[in-house]
N, C-alpha and C. Protein backbone atom coordinates (compact mmCIF):
# COMPACT_ATOMS: atom_id res chain seq x y z
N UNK A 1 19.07 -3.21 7.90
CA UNK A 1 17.99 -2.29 8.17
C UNK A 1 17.64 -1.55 6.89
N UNK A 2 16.53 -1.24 7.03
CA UNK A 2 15.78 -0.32 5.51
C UNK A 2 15.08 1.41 6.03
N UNK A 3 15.26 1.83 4.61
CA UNK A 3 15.62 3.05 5.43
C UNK A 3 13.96 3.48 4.95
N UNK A 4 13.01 4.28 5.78
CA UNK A 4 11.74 4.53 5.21
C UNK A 4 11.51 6.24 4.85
N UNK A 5 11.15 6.62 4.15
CA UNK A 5 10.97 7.93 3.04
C UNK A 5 9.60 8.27 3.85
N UNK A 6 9.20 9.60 4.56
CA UNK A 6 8.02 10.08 4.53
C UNK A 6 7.89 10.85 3.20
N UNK A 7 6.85 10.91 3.08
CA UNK A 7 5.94 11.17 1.97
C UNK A 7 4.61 12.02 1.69
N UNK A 8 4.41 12.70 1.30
CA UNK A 8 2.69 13.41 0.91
C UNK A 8 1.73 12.63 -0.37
N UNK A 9 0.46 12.55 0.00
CA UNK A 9 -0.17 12.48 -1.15
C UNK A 9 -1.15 13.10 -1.00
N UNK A 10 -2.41 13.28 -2.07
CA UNK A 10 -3.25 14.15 -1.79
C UNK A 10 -4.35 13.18 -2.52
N UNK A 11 -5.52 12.65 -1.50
CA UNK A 11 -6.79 11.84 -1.78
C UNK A 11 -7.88 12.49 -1.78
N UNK A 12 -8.37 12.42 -2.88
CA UNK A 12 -10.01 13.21 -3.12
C UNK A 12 -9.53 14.38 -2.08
N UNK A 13 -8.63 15.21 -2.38
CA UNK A 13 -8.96 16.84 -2.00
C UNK A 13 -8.20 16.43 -0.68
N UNK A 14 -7.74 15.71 0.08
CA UNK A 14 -7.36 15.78 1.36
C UNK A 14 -5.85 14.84 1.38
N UNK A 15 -5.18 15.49 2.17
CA UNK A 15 -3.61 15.72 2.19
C UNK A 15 -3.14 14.49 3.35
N UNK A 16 -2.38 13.67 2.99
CA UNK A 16 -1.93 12.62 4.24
C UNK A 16 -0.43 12.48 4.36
N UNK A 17 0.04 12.12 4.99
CA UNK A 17 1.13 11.73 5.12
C UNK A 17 1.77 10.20 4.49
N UNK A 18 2.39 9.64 4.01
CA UNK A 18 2.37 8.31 3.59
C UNK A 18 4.03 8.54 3.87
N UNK A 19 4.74 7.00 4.55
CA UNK A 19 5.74 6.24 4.44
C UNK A 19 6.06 5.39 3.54
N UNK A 20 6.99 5.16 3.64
CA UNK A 20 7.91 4.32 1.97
C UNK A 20 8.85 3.83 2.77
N UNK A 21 9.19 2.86 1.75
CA UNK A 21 10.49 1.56 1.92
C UNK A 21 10.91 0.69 0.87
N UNK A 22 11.86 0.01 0.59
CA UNK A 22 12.20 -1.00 -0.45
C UNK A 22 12.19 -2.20 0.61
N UNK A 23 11.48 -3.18 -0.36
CA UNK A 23 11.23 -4.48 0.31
C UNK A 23 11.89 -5.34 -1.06
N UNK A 24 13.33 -5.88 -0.69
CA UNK A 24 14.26 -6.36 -1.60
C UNK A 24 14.71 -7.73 -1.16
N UNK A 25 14.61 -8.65 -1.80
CA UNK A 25 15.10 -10.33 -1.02
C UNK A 25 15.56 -10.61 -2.14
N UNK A 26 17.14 -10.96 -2.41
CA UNK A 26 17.43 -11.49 -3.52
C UNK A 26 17.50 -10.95 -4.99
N UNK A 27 16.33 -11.54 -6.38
CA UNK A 27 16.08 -10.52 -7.24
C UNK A 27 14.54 -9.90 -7.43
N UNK A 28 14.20 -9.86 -5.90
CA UNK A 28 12.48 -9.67 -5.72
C UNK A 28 13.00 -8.22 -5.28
N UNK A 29 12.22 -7.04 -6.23
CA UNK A 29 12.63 -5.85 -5.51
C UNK A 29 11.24 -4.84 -5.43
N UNK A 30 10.84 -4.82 -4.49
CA UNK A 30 9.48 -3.73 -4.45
C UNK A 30 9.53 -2.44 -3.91
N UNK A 31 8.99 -1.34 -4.28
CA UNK A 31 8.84 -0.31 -3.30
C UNK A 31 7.32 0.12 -3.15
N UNK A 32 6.73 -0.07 -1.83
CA UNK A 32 5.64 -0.09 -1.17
C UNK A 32 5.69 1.64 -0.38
N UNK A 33 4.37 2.22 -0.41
CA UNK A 33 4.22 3.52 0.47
C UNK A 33 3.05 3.19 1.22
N UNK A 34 2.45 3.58 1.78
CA UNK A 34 1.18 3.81 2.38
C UNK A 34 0.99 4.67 3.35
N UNK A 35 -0.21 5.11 3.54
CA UNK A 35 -0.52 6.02 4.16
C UNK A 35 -2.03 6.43 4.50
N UNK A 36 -2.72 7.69 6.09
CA UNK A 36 -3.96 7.03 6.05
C UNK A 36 -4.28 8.87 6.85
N UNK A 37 -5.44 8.93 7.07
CA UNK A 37 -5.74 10.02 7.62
C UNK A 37 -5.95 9.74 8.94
N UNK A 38 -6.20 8.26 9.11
CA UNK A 38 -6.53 7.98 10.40
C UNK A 38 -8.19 7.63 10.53
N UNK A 39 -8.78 7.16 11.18
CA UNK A 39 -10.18 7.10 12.00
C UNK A 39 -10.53 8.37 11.82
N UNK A 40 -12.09 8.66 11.56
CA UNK A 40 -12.27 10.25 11.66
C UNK A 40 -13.86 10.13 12.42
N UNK A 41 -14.17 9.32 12.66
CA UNK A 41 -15.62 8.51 13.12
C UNK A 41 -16.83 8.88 11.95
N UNK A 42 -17.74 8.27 12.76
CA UNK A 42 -19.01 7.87 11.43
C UNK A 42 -19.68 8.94 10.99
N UNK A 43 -18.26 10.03 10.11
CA UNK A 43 -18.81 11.50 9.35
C UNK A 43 -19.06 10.95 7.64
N UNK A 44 -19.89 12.08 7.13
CA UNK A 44 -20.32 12.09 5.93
C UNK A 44 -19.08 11.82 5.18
N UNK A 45 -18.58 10.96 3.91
CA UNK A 45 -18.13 10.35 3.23
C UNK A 45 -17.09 11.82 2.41
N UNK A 46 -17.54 12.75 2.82
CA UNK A 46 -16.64 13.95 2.08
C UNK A 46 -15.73 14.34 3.39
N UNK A 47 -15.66 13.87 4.70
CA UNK A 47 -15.34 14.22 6.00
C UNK A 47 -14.39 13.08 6.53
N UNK A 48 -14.68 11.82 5.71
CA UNK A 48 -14.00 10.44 6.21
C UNK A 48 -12.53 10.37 6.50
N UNK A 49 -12.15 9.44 6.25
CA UNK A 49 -10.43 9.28 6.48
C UNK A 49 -10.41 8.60 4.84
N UNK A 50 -9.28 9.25 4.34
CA UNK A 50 -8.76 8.88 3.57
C UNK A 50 -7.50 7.90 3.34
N UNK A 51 -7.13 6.83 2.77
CA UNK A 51 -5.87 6.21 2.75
C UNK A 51 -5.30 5.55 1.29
N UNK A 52 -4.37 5.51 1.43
CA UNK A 52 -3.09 5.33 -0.05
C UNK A 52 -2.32 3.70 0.31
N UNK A 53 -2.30 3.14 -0.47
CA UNK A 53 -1.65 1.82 -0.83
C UNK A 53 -1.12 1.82 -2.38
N UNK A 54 0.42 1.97 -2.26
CA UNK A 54 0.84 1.64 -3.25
C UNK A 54 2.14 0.96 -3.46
N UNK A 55 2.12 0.12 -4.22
CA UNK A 55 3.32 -1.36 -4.43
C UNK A 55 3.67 -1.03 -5.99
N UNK A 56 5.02 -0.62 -6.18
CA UNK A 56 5.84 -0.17 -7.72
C UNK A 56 6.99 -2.19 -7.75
N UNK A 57 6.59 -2.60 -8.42
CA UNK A 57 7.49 -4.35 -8.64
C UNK A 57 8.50 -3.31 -9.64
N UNK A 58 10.01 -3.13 -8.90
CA UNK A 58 10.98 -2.94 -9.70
C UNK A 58 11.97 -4.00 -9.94
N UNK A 59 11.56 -5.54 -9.65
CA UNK A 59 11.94 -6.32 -10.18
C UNK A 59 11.44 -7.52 -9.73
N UNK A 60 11.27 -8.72 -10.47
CA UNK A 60 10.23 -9.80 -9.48
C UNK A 60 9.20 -10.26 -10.02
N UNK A 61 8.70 -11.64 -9.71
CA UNK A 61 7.86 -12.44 -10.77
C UNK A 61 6.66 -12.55 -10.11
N UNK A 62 6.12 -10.72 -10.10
CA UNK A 62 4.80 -10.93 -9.84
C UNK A 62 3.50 -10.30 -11.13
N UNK A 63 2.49 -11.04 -10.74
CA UNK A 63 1.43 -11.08 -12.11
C UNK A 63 -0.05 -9.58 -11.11
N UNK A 64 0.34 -8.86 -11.41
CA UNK A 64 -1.05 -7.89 -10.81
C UNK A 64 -2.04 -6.90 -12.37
N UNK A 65 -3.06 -7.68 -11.73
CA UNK A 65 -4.25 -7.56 -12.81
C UNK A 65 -5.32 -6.72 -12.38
N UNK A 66 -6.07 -5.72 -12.65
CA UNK A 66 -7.27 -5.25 -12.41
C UNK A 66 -8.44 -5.84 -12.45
N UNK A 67 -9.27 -5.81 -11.19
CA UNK A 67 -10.19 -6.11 -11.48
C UNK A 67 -11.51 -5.25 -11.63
N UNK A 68 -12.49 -6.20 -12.71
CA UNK A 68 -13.87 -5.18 -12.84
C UNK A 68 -14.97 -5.54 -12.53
N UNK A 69 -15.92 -4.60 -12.70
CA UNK A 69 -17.14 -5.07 -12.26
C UNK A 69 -18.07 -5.13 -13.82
N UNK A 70 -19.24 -5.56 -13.69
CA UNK A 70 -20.11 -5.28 -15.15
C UNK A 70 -20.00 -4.13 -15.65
N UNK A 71 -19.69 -3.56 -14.63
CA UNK A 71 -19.65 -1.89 -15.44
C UNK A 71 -18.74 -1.40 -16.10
N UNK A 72 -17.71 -2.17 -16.24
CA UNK A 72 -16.10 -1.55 -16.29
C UNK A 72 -15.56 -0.83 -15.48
N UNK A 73 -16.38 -0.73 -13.95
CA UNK A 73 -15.31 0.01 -13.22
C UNK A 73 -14.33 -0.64 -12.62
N UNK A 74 -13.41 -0.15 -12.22
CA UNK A 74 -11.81 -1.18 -11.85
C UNK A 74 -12.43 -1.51 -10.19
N UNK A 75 -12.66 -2.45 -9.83
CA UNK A 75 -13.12 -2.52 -8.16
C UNK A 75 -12.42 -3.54 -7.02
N UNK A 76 -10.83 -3.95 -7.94
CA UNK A 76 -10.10 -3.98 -7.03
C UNK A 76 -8.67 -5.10 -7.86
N UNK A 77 -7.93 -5.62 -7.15
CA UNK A 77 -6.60 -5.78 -7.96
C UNK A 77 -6.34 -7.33 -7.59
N UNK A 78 -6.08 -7.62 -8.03
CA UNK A 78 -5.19 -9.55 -8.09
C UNK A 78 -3.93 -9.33 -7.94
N UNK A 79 -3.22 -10.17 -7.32
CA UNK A 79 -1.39 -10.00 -7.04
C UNK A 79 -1.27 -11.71 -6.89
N UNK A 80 -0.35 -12.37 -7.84
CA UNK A 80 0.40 -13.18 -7.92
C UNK A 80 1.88 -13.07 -8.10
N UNK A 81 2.47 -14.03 -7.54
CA UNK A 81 3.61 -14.03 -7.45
C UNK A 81 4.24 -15.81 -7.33
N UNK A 82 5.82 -15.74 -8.17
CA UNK A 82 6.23 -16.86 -8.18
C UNK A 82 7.50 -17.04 -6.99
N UNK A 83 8.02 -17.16 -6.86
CA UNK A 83 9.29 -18.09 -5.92
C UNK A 83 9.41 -17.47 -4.52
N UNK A 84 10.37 -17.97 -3.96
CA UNK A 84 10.59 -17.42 -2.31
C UNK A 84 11.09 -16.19 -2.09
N UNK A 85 11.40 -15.57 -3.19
CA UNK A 85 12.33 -14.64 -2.84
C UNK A 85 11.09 -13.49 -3.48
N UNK A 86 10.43 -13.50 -4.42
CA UNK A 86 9.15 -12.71 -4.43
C UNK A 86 8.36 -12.90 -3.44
N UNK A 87 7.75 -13.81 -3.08
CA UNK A 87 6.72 -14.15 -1.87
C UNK A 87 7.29 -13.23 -0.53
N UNK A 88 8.76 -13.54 -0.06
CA UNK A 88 9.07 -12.70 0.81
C UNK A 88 9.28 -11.57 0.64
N UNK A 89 9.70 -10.62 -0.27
CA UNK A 89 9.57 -9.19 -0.54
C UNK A 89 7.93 -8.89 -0.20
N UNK A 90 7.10 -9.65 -1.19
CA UNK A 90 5.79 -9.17 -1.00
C UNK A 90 5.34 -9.07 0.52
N UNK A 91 5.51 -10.26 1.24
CA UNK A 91 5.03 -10.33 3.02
C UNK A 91 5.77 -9.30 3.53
N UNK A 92 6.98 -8.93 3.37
CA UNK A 92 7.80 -7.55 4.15
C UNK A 92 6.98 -6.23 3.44
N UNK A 93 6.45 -6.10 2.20
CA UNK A 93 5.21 -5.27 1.52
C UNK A 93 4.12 -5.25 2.89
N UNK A 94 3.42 -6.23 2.07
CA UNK A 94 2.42 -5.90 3.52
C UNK A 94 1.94 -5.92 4.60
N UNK A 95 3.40 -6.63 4.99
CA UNK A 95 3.82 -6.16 7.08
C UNK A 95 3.84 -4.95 7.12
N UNK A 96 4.42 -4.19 5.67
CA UNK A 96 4.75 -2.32 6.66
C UNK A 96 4.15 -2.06 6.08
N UNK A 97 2.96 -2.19 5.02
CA UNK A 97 1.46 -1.25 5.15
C UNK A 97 0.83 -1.46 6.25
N UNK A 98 0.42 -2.54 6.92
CA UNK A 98 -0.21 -3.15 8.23
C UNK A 98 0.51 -2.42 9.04
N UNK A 99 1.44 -2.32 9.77
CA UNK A 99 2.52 -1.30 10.24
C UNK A 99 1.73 0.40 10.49
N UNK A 100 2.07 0.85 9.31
CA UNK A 100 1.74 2.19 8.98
C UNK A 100 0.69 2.55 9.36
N UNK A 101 -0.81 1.38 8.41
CA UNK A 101 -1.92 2.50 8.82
C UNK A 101 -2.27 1.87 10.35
N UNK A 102 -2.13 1.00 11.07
CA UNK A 102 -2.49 0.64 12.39
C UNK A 102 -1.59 1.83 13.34
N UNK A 103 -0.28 2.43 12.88
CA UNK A 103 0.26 3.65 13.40
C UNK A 103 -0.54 4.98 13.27
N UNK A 104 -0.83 4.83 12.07
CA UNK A 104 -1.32 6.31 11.76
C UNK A 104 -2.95 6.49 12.39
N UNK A 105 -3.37 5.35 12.47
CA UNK A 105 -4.74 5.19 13.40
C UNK A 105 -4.57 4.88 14.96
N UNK A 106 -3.69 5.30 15.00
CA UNK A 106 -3.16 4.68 16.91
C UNK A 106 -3.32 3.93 17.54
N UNK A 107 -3.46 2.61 16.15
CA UNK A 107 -3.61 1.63 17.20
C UNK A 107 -2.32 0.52 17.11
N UNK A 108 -1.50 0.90 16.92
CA UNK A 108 -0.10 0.40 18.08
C UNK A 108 0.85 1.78 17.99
């Protein structure tokens, strides 16, 4: 069993709760948090729900790159990874983000 860390972060001005865990197989070692404000329905974009995804590789043969747009803004991320024992750390990664924010939005 793995033990999970509640957590705070604070997104554009608004405060959430986020969970943590180590997702470790072998010499694949990650620690994943996430976290969400929840559903807030179809309010103005300063009123929304806010949410946190974050994956720290403290050991493990994965390749994560930024991606951009023409503009140079960063508009989203690439994640590769080599052998079984990375691949499965990563899927136990984002089973318990999937996990979390479907909790923190009530829907399981």
């Amino acid at each position: 069993m793995y033990a999970i860390k509640e957590n705070n972060w604070c997104v554009n001005g608004v405060k959430l709760k986020t969970f943590a865990r180590n997702a470790k197989h072998g010499k694949a070692d990650l620690d994943v948090e996430a976290g969400t404000t929840g559903f807030r329905g179809y309010v103005p974009r300063e009123e929304s729900a806010r949410t946190i995804i974050s994956l720290d590789v403290n050991r493990g043969d994965l390749f994560i790159d930024p991606t951009f747009n023409d503009d140079g803004r960063c508009v989203g991320v690439d994640i590769a990874c080599c052998g079984d024992q990375t691949l499965h750390s990563l899927l136990d990664a984002v089973n318990f983000v999937r996990k979390v924010l479907l909790d923190q939005c009530g829907v399981i």
